[in-house]
Protein backbone atom coordinates (compact mmCIF):
# COMPACT_ATOMS: atom_id res chain seq x y z
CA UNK A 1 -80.98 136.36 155.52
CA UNK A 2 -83.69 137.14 157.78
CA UNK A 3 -86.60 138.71 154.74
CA UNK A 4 -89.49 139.25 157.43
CA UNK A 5 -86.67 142.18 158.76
CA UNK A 6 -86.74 145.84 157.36
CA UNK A 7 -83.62 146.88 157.47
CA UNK A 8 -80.14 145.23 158.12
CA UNK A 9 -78.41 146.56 161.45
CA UNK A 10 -77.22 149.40 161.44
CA UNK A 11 -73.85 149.15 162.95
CA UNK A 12 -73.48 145.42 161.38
CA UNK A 13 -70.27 145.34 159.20
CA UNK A 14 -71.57 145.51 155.85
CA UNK A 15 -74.25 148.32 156.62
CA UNK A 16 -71.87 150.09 158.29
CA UNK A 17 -69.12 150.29 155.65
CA UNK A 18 -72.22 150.69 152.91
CA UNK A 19 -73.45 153.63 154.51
CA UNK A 20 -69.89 155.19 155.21
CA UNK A 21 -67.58 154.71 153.02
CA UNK A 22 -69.86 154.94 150.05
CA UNK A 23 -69.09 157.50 147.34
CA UNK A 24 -71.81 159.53 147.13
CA UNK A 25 -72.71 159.35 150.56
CA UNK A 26 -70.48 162.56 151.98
CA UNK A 27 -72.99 164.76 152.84
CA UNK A 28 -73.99 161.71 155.67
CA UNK A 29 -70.39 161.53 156.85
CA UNK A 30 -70.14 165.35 157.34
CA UNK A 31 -73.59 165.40 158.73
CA UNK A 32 -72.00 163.21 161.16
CA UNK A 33 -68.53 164.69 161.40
CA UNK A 34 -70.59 168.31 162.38
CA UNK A 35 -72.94 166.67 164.81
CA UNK A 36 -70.28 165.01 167.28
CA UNK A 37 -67.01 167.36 166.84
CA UNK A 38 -69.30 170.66 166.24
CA UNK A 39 -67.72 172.40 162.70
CA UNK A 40 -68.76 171.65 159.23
CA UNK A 41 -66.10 169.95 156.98
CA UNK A 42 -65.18 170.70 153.66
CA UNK A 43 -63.34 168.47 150.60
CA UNK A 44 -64.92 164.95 152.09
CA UNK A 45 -63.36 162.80 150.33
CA UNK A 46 -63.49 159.23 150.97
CA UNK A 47 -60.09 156.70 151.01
CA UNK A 48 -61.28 153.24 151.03
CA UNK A 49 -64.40 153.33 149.24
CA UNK A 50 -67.10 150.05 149.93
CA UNK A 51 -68.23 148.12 146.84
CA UNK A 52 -69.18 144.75 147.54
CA UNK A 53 -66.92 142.98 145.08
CA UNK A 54 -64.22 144.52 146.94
CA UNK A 55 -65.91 143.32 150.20
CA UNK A 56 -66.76 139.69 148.88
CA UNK A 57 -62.83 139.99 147.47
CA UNK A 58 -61.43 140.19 150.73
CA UNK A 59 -63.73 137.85 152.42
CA UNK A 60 -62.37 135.24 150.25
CA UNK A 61 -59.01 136.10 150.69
CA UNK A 62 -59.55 135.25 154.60
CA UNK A 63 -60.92 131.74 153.62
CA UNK A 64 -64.78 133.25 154.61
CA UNK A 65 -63.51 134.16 158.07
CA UNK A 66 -65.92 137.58 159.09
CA UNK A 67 -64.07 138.11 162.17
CA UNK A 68 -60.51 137.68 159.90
CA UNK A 69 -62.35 140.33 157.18
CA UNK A 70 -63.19 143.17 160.02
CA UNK A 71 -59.83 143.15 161.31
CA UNK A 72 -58.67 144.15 158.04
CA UNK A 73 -61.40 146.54 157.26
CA UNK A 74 -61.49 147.71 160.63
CA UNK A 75 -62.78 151.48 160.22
CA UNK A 76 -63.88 154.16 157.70
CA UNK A 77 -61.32 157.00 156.74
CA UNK A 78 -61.92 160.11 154.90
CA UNK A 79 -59.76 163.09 154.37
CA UNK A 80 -61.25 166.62 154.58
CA UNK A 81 -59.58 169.62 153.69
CA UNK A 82 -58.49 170.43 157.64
CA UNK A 83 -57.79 166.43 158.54
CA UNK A 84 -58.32 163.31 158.63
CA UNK A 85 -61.66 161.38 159.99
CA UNK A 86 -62.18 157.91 161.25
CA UNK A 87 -65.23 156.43 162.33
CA UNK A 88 -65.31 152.55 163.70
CA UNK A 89 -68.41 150.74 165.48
CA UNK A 90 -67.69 148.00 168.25
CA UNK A 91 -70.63 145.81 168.67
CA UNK A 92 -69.00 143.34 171.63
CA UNK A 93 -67.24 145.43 174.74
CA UNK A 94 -63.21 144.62 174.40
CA UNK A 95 -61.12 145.35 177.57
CA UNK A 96 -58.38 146.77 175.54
CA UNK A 97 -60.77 149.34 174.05
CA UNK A 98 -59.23 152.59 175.06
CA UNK A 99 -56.05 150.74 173.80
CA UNK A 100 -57.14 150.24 170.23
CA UNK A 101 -59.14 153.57 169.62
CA UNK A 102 -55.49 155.43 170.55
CA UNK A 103 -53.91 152.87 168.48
CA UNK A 104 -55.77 153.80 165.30
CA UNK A 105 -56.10 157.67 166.12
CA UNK A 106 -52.27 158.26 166.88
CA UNK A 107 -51.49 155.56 163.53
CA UNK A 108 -53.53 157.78 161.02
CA UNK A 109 -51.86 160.88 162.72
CA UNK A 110 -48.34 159.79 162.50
CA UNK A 111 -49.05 157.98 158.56
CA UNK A 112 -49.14 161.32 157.11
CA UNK A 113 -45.60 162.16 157.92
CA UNK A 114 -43.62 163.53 154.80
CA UNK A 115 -46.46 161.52 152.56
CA UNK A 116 -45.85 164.80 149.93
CA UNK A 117 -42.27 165.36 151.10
CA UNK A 118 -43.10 168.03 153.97
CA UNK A 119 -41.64 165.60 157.05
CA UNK A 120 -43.90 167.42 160.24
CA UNK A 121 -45.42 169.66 157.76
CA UNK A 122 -47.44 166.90 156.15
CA UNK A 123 -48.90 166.08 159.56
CA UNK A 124 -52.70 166.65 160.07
CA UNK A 125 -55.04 166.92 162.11
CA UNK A 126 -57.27 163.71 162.88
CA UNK A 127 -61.14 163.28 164.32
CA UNK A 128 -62.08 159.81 165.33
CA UNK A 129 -65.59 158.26 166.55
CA UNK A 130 -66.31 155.32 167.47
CA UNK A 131 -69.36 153.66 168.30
CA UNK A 132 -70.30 151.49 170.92
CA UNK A 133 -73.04 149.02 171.70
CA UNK A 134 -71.82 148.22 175.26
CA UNK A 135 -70.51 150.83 177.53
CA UNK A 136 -67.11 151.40 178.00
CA UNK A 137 -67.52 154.24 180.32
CA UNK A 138 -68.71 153.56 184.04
CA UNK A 139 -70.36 155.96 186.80
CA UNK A 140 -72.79 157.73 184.67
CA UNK A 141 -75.02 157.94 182.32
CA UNK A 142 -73.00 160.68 179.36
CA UNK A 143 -73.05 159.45 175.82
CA UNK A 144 -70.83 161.05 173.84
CA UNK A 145 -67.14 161.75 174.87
CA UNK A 146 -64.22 163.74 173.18
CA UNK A 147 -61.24 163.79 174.44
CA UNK A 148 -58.14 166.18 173.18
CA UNK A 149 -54.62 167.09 173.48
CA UNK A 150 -55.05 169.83 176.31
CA UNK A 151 -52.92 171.13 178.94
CA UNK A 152 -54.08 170.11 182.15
CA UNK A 153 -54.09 173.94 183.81
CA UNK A 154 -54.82 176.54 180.65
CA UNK A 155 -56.76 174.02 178.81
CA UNK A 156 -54.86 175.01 175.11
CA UNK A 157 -53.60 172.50 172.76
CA UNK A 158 -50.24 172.12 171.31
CA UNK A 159 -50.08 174.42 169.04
CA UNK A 160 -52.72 173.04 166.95
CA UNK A 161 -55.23 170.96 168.23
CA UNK A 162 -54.08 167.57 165.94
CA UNK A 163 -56.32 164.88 167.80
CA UNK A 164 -60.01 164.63 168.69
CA UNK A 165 -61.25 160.97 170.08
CA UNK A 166 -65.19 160.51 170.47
CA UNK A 167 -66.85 158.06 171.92
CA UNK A 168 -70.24 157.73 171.29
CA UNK A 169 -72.26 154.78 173.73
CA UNK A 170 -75.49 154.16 172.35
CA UNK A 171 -77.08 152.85 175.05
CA UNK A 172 -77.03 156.05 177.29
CA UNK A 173 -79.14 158.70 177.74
CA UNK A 174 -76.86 161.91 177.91
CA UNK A 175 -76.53 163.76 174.62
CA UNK A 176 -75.21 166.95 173.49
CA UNK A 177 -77.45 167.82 170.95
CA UNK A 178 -80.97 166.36 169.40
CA UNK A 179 -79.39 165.27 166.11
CA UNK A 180 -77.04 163.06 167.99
CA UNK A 181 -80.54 161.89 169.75
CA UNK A 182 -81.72 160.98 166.33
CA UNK A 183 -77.75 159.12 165.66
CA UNK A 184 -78.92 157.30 168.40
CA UNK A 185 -81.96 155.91 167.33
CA UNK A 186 -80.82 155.29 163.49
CA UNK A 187 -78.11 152.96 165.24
CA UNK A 188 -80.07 150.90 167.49
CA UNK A 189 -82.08 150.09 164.45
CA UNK A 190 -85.11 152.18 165.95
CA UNK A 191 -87.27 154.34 163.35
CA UNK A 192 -85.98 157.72 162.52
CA UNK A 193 -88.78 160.56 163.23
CA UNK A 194 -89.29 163.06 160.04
CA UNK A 195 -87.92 165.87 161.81
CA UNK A 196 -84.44 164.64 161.74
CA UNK A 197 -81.65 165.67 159.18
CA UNK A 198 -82.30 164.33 155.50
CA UNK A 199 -79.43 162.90 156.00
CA UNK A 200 -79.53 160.37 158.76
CA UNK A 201 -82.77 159.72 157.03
CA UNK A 202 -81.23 158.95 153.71
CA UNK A 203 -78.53 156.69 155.87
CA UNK A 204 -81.68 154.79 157.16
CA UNK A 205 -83.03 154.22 153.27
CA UNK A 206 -79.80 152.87 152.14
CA UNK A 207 -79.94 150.39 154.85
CA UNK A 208 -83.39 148.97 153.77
CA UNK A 209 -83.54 145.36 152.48
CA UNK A 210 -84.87 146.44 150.07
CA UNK A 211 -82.74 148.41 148.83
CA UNK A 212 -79.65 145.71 148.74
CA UNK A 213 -78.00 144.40 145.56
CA UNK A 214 -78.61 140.84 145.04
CA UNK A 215 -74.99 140.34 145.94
CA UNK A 216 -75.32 141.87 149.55
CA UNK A 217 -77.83 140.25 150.32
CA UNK A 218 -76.19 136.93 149.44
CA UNK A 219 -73.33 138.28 151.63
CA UNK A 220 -75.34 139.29 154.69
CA UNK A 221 -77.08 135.42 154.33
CA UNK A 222 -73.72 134.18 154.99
CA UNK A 223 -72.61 136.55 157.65
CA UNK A 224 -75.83 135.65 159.27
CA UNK A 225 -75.22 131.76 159.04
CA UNK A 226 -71.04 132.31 160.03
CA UNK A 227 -72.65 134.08 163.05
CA UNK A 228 -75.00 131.10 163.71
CA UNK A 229 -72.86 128.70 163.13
CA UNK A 230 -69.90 130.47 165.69
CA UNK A 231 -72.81 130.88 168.04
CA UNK A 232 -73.60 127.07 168.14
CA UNK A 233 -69.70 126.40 168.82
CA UNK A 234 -69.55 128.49 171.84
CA UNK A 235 -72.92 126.91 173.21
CA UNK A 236 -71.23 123.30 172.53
CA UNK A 237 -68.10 124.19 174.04
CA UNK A 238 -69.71 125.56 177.55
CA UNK A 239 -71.94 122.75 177.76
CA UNK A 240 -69.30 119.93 177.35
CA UNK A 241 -66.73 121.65 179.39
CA UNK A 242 -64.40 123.87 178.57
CA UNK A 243 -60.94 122.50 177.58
CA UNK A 244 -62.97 119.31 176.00
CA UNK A 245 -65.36 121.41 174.43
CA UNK A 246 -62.36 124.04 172.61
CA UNK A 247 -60.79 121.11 171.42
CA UNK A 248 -63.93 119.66 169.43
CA UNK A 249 -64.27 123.46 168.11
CA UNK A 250 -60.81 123.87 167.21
CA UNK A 251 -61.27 120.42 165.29
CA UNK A 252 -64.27 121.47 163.27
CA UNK A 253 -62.80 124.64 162.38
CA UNK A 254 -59.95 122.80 161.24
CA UNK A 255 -61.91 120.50 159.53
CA UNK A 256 -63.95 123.71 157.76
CA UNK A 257 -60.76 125.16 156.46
CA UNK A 258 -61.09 128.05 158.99
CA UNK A 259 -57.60 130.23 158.92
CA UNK A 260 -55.47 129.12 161.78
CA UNK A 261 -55.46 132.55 163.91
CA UNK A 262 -58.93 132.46 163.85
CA UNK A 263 -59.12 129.08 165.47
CA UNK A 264 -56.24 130.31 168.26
CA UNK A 265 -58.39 133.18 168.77
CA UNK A 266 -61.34 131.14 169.30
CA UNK A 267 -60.23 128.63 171.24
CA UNK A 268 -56.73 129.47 173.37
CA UNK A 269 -54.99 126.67 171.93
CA UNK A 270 -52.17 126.49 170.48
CA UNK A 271 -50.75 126.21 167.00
CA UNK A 272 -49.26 123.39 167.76
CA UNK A 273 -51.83 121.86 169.56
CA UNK A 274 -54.35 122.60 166.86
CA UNK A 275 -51.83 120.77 164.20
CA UNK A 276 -52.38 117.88 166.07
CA UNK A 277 -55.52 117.57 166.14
């Protein structure tokens, strides 16, 4: 790990999930909660709570494949006492974006049905953000998004208004409201002025090298060498040509014990193919 840094990116995986999906850290998840959808929530309580053996457990279980672990621990959920919240950050733009924000949104909707024996009743309503580093949104220059279950002519939901989807692209200009100008800056990993909210502040702290266990920063030294070492794949396989170049990457993963829908996903090859290498 990189020890002349600070602090550890803020929308990295580890930070992310460390600052969100902490216990204890609820009053930063309904600072944030308030500051994109506008209303304060009460009874935050977290359902997949970070630890880092938990994190280092599932790691393992994907055979030390990153991209294999966020895929499984793809976004932070919390119940309130009025709904449900997710919150996921996308570092790399995906094409299927709009697909996969719906995807998770409508999933964490339609899970709650008859979870305490209610059928519709147990349905609730859910708020999702999620955070982008490259903009997904073209023509202009507006940050933060919501988008809701509206009737196109009176503008009034169905008779509750069950699903809220934000979309928050950090490297715009147009905000709604200062303390989403100071979200801004805490995720771009730029310093956090005094005047904003103690807690973005605190979110900053908690971020600080510093302030890591020994055992996350052991983990963020190896998620910094995986993404080295994936980096120098990619380089090898432009510069010898493509199809050559995949196959010598899908080889080496192989020959690393790297989890076989990892290497398809990396390279466009086959199963088959890759079994015969």
């Amino acid at each position: 790990m990189d020890n002349t840094k600070k602090r550890i990116t803020a929308i990295g995986d580890l930070a992310f999930k460390k600052v969100f999906a902490s216990i204890g850290n609820e009053d930063i998840i309904a600072g944030l909660i308030s500051d994109f959808f506008g209303f304060i929530p009460t009874g935050v309580t977290i359902t997949n709570p970070y630890n880092i053996q938990t994190y280092d457990s599932e790691l393992r279980k994907h055979g030390g494949d990153f991209n294999a672990l966020k895929e499984t621990l793809n976004d932070v959920g919390v119940e309130l006492s009025n709904g449900d919240f997710i919150v996921e950050a996308q570092i790399k733009k995906l094409n299927v974006y709009g697909k996969r924000s719906l995807y998770y949104s409508f999933s964490r909707f339609c899970n709650n049905y008859d979870r305490n024996g209610n059928k519709y009743d147990d349905l609730r309503s859910v708020y999702s953000l999620n955070i982008l580093k490259e903009s997904y949104f073209t023509g202009d220059d507006v940050a933060t998004r919501v988008f809701r279950l509206y009737d196109d002519c009176d503008k009034i939901p169905i008779d509750r208004d069950y699903i809220r989807i934000g979309y928050f692209e950090l490297l715009k200009t147009e905000l709604r409201n200062e303390h989403q100008r100071f979200w801004q800056m805490y995720f771009l990993d730029r310093n956090v002025p005094p005047e904003a909210p103690e807690y973005i502040r605190r979110a900053g702290k908690l971020i600080e090298i510093a302030n890591l266990g020994k055992e996350e920063r052991y983990m963020l030294s190896l998620e910094e060498k995986y993404a080295a070492d994936q980096h120098a794949l990619f380089s090898t396989a432009r510069s010898e040509g493509m199809a050559e170049g995949m196959v010598k990457v899908a080889r080496k993963l192989k020959d690393e014990g790297a989890v076989m829908s990892l290497i398809v996903k990396v390279t466009g090859l086959s199963e088959q193919e890759i079994e015969a290498l």
